[in-house]
N, C-alpha and C. Protein backbone atom coordinates (compact mmCIF):
# COMPACT_ATOMS: atom_id res chain seq x y z
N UNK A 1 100.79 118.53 85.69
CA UNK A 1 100.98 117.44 86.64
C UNK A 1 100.25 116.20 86.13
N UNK A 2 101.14 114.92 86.42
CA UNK A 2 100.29 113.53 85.83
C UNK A 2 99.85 113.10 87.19
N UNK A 3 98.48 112.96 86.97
CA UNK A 3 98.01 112.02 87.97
C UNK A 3 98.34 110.54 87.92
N UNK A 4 97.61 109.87 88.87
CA UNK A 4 97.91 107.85 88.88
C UNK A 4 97.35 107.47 87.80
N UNK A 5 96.10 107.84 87.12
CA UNK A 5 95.27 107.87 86.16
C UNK A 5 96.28 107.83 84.77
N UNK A 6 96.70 109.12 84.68
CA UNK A 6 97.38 109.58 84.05
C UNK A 6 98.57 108.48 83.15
N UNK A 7 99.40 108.60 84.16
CA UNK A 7 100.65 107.59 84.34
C UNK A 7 100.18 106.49 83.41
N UNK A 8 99.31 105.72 84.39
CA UNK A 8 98.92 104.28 83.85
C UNK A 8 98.50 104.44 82.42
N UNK A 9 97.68 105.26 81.76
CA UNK A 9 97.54 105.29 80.28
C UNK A 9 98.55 105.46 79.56
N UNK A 10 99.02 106.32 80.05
CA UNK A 10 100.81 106.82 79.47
C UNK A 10 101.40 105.34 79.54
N UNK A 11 101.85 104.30 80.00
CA UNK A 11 102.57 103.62 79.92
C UNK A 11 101.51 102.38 79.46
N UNK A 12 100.40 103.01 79.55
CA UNK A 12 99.79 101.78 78.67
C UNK A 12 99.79 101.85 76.96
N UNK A 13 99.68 103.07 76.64
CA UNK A 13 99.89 103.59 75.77
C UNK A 13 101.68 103.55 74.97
N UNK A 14 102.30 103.40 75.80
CA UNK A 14 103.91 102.79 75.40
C UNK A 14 104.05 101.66 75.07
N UNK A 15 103.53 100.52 75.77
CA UNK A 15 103.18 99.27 76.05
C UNK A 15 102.86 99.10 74.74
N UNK A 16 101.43 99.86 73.78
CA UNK A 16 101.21 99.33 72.73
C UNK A 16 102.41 99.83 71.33
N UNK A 17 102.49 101.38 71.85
CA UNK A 17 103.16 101.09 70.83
C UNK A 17 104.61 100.36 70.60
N UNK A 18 105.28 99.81 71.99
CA UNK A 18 106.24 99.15 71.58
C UNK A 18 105.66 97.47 70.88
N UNK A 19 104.72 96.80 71.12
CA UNK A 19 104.33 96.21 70.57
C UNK A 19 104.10 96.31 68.76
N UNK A 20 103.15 97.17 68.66
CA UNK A 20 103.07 97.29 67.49
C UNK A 20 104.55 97.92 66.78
N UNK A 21 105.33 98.53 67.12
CA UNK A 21 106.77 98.63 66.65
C UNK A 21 107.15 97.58 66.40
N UNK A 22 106.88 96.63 67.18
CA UNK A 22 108.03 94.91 67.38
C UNK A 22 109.54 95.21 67.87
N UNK A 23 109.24 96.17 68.47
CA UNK A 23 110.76 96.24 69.60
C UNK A 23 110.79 95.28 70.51
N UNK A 24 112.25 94.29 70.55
CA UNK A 24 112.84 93.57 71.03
C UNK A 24 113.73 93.88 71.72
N UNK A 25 113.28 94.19 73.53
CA UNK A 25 114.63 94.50 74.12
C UNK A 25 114.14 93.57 75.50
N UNK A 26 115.00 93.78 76.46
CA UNK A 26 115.20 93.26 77.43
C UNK A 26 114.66 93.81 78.71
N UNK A 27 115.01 95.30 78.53
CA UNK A 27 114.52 96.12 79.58
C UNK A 27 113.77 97.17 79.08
N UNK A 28 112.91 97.32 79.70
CA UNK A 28 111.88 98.99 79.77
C UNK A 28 112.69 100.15 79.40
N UNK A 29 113.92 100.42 80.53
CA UNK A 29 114.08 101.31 80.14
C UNK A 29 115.58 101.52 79.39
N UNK A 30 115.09 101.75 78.40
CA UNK A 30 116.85 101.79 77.25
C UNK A 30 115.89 102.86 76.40
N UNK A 31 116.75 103.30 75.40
CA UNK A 31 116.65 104.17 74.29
C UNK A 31 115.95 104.62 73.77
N UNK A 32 115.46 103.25 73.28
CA UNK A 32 113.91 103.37 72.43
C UNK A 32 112.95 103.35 72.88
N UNK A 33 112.66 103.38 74.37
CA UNK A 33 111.70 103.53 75.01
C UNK A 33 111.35 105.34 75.41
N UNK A 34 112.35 105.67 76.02
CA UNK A 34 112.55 107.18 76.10
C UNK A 34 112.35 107.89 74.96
N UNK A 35 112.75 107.68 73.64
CA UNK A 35 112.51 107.98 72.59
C UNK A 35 110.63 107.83 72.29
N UNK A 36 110.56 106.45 72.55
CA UNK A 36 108.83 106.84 72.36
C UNK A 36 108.24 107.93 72.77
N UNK A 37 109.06 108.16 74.53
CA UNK A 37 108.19 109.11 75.43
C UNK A 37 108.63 110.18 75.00
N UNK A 38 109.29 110.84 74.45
CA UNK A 38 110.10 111.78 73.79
C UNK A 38 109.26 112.55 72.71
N UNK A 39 108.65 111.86 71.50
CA UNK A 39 108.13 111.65 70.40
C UNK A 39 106.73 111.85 70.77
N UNK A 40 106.17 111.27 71.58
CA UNK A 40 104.54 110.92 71.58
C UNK A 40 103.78 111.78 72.91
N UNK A 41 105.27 112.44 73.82
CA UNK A 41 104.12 113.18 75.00
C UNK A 41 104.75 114.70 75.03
N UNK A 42 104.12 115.57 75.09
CA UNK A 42 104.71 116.57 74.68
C UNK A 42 105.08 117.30 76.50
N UNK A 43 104.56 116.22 77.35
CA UNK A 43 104.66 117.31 78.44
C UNK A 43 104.78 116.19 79.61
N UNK A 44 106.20 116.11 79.63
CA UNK A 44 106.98 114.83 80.50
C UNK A 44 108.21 115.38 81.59
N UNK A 45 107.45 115.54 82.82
CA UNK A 45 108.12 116.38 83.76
C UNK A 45 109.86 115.54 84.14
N UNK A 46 109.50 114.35 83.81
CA UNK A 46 110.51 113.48 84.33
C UNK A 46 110.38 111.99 84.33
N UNK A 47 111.34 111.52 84.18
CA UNK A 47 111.45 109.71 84.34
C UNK A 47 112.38 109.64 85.63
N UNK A 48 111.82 108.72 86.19
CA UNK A 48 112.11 108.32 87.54
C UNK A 48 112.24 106.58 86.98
N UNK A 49 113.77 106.18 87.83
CA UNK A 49 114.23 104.87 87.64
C UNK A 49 114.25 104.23 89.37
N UNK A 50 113.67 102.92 89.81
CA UNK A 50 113.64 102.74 91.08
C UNK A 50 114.80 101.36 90.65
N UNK A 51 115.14 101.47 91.59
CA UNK A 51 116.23 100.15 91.40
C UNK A 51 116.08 99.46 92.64
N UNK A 52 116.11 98.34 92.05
CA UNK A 52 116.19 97.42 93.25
C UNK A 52 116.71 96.68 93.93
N UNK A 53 117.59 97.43 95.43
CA UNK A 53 118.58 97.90 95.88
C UNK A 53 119.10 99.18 96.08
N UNK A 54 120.42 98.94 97.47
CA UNK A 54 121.20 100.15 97.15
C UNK A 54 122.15 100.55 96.46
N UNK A 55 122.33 101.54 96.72
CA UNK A 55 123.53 102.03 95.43
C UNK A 55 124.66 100.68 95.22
N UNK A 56 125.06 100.24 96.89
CA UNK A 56 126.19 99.65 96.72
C UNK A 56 125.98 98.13 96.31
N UNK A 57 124.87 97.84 96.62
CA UNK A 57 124.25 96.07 95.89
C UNK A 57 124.03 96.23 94.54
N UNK A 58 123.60 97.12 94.18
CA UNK A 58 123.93 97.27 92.83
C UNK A 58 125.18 97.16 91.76
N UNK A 59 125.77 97.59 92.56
CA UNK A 59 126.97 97.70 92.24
C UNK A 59 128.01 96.46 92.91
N UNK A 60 127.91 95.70 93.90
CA UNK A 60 128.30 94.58 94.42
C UNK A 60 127.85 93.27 93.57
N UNK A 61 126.25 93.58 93.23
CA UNK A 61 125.44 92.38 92.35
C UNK A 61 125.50 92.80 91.01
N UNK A 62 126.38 93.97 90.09
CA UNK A 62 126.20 94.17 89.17
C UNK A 62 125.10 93.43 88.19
N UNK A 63 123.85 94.12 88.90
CA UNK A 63 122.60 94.20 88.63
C UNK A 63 121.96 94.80 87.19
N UNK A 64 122.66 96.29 87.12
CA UNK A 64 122.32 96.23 85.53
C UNK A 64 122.96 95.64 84.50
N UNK A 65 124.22 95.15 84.60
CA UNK A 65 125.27 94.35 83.57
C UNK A 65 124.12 93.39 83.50
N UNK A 66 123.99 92.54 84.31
CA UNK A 66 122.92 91.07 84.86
C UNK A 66 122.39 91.56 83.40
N UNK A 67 121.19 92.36 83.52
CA UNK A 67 119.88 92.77 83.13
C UNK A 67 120.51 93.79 81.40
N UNK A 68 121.39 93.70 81.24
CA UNK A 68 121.98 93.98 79.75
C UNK A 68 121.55 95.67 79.85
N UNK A 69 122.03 96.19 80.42
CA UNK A 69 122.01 97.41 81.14
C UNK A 69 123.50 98.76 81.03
N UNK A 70 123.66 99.17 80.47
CA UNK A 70 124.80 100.27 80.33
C UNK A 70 124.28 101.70 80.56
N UNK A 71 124.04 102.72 81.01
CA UNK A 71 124.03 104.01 80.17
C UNK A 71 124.64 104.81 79.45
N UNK A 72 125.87 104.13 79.44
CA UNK A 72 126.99 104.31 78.62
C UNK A 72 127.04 104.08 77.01
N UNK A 73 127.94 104.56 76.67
CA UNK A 73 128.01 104.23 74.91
C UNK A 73 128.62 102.32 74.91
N UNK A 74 128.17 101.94 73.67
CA UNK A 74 129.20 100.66 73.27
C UNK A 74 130.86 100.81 73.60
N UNK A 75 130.93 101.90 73.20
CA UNK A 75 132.93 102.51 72.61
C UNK A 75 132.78 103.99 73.75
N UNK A 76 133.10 103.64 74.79
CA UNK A 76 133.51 105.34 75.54
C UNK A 76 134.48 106.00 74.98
N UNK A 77 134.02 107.04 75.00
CA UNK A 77 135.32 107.60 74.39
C UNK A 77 135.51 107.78 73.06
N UNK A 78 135.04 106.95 72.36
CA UNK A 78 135.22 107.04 70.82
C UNK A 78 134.97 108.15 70.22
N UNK A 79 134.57 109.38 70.66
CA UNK A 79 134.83 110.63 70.09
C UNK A 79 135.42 111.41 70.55
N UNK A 80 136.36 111.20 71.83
CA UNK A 80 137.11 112.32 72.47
C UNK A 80 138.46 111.53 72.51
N UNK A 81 138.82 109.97 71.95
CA UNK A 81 140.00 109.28 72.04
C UNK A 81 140.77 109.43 70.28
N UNK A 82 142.02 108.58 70.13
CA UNK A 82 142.27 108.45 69.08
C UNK A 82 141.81 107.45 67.81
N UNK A 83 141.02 106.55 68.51
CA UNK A 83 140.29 105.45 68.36
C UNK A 83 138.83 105.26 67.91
N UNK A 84 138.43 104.78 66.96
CA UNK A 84 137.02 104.54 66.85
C UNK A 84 136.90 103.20 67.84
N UNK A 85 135.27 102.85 67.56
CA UNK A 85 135.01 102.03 68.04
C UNK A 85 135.53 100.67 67.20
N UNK A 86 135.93 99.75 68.04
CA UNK A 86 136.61 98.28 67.55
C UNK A 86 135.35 97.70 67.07
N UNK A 87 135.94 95.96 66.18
CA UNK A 87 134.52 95.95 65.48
C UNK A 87 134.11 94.79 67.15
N UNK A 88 134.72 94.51 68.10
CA UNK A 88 134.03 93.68 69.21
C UNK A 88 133.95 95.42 70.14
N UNK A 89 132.96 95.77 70.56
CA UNK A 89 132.90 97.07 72.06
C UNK A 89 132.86 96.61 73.02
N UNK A 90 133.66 97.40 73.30
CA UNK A 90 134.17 97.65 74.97
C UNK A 90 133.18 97.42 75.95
N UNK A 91 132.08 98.06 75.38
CA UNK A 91 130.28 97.68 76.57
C UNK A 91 129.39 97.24 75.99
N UNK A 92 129.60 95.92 75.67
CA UNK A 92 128.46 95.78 75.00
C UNK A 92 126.61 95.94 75.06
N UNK A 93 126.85 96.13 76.26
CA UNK A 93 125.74 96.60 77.09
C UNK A 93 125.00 97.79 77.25
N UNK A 94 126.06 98.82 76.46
CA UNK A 94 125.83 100.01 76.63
C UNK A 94 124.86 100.68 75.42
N UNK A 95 123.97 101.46 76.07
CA UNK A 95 122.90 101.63 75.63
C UNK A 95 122.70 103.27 74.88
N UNK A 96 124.27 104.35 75.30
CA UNK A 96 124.41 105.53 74.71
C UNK A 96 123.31 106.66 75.48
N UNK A 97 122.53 106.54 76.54
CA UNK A 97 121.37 107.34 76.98
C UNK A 97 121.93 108.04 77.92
N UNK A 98 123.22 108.63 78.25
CA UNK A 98 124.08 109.65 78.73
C UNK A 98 124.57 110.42 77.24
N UNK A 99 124.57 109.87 76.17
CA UNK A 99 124.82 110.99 75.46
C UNK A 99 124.16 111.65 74.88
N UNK A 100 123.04 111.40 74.86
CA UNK A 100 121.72 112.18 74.60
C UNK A 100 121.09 113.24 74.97
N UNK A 101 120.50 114.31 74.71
CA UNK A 101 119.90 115.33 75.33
C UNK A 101 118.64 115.25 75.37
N UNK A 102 118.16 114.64 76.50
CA UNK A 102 116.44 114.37 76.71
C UNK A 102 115.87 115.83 76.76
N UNK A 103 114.69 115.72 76.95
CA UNK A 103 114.08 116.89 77.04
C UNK A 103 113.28 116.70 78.05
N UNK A 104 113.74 116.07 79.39
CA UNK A 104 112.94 115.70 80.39
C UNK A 104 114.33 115.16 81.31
N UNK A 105 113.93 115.08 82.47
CA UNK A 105 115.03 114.65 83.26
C UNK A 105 114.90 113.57 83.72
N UNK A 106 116.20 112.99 84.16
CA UNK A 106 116.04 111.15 84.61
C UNK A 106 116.81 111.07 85.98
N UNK A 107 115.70 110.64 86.56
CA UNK A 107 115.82 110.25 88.50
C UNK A 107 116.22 108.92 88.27
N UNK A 108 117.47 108.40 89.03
CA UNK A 108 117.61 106.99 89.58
C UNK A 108 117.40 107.56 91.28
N UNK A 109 116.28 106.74 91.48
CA UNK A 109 116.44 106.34 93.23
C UNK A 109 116.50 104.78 93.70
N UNK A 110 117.75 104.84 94.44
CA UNK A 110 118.03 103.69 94.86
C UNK A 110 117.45 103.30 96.64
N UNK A 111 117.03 104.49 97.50
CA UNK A 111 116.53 104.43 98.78
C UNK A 111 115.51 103.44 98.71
N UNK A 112 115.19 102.24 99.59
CA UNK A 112 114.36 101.66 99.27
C UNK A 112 112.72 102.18 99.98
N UNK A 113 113.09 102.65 101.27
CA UNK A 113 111.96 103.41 101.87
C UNK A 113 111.51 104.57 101.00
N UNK A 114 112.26 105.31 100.18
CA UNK A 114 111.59 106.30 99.11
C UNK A 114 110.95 105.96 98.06
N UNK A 115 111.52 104.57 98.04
CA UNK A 115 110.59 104.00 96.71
C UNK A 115 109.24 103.66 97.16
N UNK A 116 109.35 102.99 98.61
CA UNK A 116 107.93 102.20 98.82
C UNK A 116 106.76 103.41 98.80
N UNK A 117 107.23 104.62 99.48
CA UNK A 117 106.58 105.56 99.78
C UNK A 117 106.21 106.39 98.29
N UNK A 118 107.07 106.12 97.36
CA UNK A 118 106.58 106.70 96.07
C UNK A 118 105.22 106.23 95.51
N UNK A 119 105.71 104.46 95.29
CA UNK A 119 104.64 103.84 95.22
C UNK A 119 103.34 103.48 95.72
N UNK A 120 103.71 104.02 97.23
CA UNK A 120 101.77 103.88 98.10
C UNK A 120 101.36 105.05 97.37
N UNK A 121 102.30 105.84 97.40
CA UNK A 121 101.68 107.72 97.08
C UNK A 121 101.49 107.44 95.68
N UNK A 122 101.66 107.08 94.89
CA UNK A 122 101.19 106.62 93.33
C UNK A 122 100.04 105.71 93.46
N UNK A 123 99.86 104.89 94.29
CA UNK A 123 98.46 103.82 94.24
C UNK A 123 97.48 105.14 95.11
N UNK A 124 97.56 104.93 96.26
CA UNK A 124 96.72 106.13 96.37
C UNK A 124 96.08 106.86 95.77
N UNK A 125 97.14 108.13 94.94
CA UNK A 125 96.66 108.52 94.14
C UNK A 125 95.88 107.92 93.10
N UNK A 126 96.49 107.09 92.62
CA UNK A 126 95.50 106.35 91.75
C UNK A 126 93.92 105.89 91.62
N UNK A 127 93.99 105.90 92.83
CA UNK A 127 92.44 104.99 93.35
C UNK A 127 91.59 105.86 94.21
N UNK A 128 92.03 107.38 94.42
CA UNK A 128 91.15 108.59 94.50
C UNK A 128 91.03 109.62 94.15
């Protein structure tokens, strides 16, 4: 189990090494970030994604397009169609982290009362 303690080094500890990598992205969470956590912690119960919004504002404000956001491949399909990928893709946005086999599981919660309550219960914890 990670404590609040915990957590915060862990992602402080990401923090540097995406720095010292010189990874250039937009958002936290894409590829190469999971990949760090992948690589560097051997004992990662889960990634939890809070979004902000509900399912359907999300999807009304196409919020992750906004934010250069896919979990999708560039080219869907491009290995189960007749087609490779074109040299312009279909998503350009898409980031391929559905075709991957993590070794940890990935929560999107969109409830906003579950989030707040995640987060007191994470500061809390944190600070005793």
């Amino acid at each position: 189990k990670v404590n609040g303690i915990m957590l915060f080094i862990i992602l402080l500890i990401i923090k540097i090494m995406i720095i010292e990598k010189n990874f250039k992205f937009k958002n936290v969470f894409c590829s190469k970030v999971l990949q760090l956590i992948e690589e560097n912690f051997n004992k990662v119960n889960g990634i939890m994604l809070l979004m902000n919004g509900t399912n359907q504002e999300v999807i009304n404000n196409d919020n992750l397009l906004k934010n250069g956001f896919s979990p999708e491949d560039t080219c869907p399909n491009r290995y189960s169609g007749i087609s490779s990928c074109p040299s312009e893709p279909w998503n350009p946005y898409g980031t391929d982290i559905l075709l991957k086999s993590w070794s940890f599981p990935i929560f999107v919660v969109y409830n906003q009362n579950a989030i707040k309550e995640i987060i007191d219960v994470r500061i809390i914890n944190f600070f005793n």
